[in-house]
N, C-alpha and C. Protein backbone atom coordinates (compact mmCIF):
# COMPACT_ATOMS: atom_id res chain seq x y z
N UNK A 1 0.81 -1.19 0.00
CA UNK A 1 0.00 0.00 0.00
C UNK A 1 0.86 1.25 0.00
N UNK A 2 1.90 1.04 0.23
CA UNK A 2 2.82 2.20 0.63
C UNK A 2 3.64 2.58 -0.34
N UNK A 3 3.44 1.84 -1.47
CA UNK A 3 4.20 2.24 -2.93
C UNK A 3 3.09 2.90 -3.45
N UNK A 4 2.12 2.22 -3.80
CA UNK A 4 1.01 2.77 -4.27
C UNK A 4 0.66 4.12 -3.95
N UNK A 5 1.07 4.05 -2.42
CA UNK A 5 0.75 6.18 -2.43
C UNK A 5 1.96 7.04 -2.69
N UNK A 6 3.04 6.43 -2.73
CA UNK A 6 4.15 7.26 -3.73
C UNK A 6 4.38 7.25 -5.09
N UNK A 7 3.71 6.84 -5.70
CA UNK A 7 3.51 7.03 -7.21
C UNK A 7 2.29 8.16 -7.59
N UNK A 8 3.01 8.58 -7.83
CA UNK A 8 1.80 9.59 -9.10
C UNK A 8 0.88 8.84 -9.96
N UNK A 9 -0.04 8.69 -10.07
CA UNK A 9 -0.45 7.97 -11.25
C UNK A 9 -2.07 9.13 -12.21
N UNK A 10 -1.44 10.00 -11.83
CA UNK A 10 -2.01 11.28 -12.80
C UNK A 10 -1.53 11.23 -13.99
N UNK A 11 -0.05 10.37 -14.50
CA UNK A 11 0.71 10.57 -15.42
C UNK A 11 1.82 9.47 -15.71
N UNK A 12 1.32 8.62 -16.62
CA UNK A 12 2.36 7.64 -16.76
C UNK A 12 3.18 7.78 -18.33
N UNK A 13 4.38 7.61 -18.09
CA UNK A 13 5.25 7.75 -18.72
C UNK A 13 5.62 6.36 -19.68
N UNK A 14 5.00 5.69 -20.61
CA UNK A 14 5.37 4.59 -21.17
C UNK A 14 6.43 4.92 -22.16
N UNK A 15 7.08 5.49 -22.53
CA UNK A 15 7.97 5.97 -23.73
C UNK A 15 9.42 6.26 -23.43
N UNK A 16 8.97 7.06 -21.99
CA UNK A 16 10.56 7.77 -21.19
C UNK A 16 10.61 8.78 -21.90
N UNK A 17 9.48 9.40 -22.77
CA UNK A 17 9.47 10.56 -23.83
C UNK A 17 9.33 12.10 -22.94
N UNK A 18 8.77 11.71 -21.82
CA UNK A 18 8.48 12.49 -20.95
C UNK A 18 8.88 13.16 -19.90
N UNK A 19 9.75 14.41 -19.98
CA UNK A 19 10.41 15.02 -18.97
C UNK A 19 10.35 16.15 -19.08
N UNK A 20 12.06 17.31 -18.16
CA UNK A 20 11.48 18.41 -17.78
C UNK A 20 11.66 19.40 -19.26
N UNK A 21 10.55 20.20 -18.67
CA UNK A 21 10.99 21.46 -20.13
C UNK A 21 11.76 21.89 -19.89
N UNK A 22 12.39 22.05 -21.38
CA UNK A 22 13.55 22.99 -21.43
C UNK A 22 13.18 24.51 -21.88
N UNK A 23 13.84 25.28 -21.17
CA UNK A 23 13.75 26.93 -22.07
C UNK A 23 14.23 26.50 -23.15
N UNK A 24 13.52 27.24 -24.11
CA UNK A 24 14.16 28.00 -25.39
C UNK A 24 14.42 26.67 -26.68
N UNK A 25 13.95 25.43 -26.09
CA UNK A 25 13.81 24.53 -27.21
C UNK A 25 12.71 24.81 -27.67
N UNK A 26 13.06 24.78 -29.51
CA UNK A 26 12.10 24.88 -30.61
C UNK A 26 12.21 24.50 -31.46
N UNK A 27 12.65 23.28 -31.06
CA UNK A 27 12.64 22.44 -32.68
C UNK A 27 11.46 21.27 -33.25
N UNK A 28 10.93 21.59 -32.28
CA UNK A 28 9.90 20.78 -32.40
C UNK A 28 7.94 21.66 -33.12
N UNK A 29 8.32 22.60 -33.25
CA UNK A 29 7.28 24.03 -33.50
C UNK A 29 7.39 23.89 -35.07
N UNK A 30 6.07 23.39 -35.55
CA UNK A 30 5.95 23.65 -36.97
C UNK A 30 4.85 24.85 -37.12
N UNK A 31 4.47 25.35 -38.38
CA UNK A 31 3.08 26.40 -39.22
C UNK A 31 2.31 25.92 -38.69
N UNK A 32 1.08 26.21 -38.46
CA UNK A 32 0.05 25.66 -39.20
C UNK A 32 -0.74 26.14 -40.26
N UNK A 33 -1.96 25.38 -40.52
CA UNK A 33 -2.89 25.47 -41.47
C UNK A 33 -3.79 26.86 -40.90
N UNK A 34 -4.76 26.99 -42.00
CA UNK A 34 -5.58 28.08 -41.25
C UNK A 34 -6.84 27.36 -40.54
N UNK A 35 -7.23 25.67 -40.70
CA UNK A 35 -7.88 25.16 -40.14
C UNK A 35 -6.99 24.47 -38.52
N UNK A 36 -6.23 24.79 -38.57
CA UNK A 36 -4.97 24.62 -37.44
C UNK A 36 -3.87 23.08 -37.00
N UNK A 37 -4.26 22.72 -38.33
CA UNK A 37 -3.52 21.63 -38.47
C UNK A 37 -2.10 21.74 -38.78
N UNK A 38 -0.67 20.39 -38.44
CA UNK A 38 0.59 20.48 -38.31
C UNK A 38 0.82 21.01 -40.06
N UNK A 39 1.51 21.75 -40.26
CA UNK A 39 2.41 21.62 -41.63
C UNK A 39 3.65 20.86 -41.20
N UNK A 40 4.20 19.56 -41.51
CA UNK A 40 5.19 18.69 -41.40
C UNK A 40 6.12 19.27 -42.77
N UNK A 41 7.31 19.29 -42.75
CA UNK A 41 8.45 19.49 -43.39
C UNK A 41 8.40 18.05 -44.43
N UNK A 42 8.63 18.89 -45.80
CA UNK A 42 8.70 17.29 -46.53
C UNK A 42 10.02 16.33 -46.01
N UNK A 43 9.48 14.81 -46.57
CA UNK A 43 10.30 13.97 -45.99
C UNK A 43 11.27 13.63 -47.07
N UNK A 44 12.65 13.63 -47.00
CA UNK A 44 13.86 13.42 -48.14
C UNK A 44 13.58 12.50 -47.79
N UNK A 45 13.74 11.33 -48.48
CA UNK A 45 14.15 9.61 -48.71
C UNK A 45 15.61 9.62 -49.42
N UNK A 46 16.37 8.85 -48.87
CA UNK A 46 17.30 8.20 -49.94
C UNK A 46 16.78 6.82 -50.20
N UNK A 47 17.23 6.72 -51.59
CA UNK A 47 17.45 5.13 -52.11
C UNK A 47 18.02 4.39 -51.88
N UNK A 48 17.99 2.78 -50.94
CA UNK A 48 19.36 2.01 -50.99
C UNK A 48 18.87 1.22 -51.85
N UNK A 49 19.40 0.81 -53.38
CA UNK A 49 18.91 0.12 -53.67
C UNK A 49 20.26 -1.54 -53.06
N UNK A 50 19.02 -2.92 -53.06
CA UNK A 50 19.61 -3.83 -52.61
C UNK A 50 20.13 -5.09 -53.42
N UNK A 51 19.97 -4.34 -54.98
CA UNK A 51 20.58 -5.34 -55.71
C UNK A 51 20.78 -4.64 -57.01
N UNK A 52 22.05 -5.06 -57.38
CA UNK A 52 22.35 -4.13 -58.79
C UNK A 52 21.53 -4.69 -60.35
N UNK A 53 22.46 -4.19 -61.43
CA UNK A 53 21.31 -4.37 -62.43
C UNK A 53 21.59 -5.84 -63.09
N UNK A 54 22.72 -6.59 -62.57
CA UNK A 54 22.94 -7.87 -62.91
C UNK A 54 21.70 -8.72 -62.23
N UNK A 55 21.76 -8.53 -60.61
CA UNK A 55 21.30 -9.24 -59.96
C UNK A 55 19.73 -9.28 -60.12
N UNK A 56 19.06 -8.10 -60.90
CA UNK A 56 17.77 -7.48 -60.78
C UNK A 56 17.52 -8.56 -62.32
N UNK A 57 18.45 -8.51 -63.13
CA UNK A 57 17.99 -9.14 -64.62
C UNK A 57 17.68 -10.69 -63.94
N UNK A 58 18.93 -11.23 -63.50
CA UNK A 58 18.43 -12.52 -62.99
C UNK A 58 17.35 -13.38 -61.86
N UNK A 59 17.37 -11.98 -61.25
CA UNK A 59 15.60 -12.38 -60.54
C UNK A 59 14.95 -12.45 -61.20
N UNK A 60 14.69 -11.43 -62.42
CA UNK A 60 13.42 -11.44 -63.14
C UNK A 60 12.87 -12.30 -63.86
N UNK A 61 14.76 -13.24 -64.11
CA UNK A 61 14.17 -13.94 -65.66
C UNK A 61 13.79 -15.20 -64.28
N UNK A 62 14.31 -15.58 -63.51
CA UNK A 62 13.73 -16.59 -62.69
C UNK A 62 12.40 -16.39 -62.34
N UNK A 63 11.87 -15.32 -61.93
CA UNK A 63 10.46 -15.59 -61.97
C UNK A 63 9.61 -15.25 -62.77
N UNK A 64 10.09 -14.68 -64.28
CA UNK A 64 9.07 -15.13 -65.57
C UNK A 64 9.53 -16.87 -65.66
N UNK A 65 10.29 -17.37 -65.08
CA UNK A 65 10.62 -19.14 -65.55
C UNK A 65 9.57 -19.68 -64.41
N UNK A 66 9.36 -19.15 -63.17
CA UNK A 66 8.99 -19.69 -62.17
C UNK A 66 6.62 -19.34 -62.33
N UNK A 67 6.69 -18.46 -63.24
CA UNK A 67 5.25 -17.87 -63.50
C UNK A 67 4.95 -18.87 -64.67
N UNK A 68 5.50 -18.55 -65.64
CA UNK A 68 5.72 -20.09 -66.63
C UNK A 68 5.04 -20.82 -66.70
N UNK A 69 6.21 -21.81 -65.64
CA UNK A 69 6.17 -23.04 -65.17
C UNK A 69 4.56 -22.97 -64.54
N UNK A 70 4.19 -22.32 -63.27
CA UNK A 70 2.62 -22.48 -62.75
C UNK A 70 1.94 -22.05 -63.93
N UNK A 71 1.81 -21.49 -64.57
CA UNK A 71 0.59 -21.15 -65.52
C UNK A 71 0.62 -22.25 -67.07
N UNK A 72 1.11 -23.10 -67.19
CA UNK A 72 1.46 -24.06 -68.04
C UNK A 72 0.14 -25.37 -67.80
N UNK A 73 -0.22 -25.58 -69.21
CA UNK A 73 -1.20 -26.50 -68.73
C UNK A 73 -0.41 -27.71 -68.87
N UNK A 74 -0.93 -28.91 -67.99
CA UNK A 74 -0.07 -29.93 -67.90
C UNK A 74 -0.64 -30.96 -68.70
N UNK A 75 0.05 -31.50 -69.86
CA UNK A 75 -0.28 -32.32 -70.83
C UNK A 75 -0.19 -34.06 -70.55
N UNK A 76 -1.74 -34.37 -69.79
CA UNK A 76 -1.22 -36.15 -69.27
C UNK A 76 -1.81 -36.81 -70.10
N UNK A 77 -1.28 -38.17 -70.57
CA UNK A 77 -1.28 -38.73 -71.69
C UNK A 77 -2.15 -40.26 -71.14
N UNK A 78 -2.71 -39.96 -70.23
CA UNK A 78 -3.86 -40.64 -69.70
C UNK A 78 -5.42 -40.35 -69.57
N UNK A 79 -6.29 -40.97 -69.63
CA UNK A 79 -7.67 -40.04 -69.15
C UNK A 79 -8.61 -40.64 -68.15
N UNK A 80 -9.23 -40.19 -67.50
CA UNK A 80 -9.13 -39.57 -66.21
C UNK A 80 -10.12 -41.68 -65.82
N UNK A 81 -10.97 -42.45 -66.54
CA UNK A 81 -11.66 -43.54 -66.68
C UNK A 81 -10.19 -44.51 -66.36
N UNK A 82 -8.84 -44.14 -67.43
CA UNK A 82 -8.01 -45.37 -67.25
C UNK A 82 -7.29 -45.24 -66.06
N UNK A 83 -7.42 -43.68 -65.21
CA UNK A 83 -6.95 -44.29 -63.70
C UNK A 83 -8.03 -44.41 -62.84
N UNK A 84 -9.15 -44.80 -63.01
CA UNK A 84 -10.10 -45.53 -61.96
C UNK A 84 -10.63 -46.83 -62.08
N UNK A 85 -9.58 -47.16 -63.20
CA UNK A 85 -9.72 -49.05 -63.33
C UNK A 85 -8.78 -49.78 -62.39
């Protein structure tokens, strides 16, 4: 019982995002809208790409071989009476 009344629990902190203010930080202060919504700063992306243009030709042709292959009708030289004898 005696923890329980030394905790605050007006305010829980799940993140650890939460501490003291600082003066004079402002980096966090964007515009807003005139309906009063954030204007966010566009987002730069870089590219990594993860495979060059060798490696990109030979995936491809493997899975036009691998699409192929499933979409191929399969030609059996049986019908369907001579395997239920």
């Amino acid at each position: 019982m005696q923890i329980r009344e030394s905790i605050d629990m007006s305010k829980i902190d799940t993140q650890g995002m939460s501490g003291e203010v600082v003066g004079g930080c402002k980096d966090n202060i964007y515009p807003r809208d005139e309906n009063g919504n954030i204007i966010y700063p566009k987002a730069n992306f870089k590219e990594l790409p993860i495979f060059d243009e060798k490696e990109r030709a030979e995936l491809k042709e493997i899975m036009l071989e691998a699409l192929a292959e499933f979409n191929k009708k399969p030609s059996y030289s049986y019908r369907l009476d001579e395997l239920q004898e």
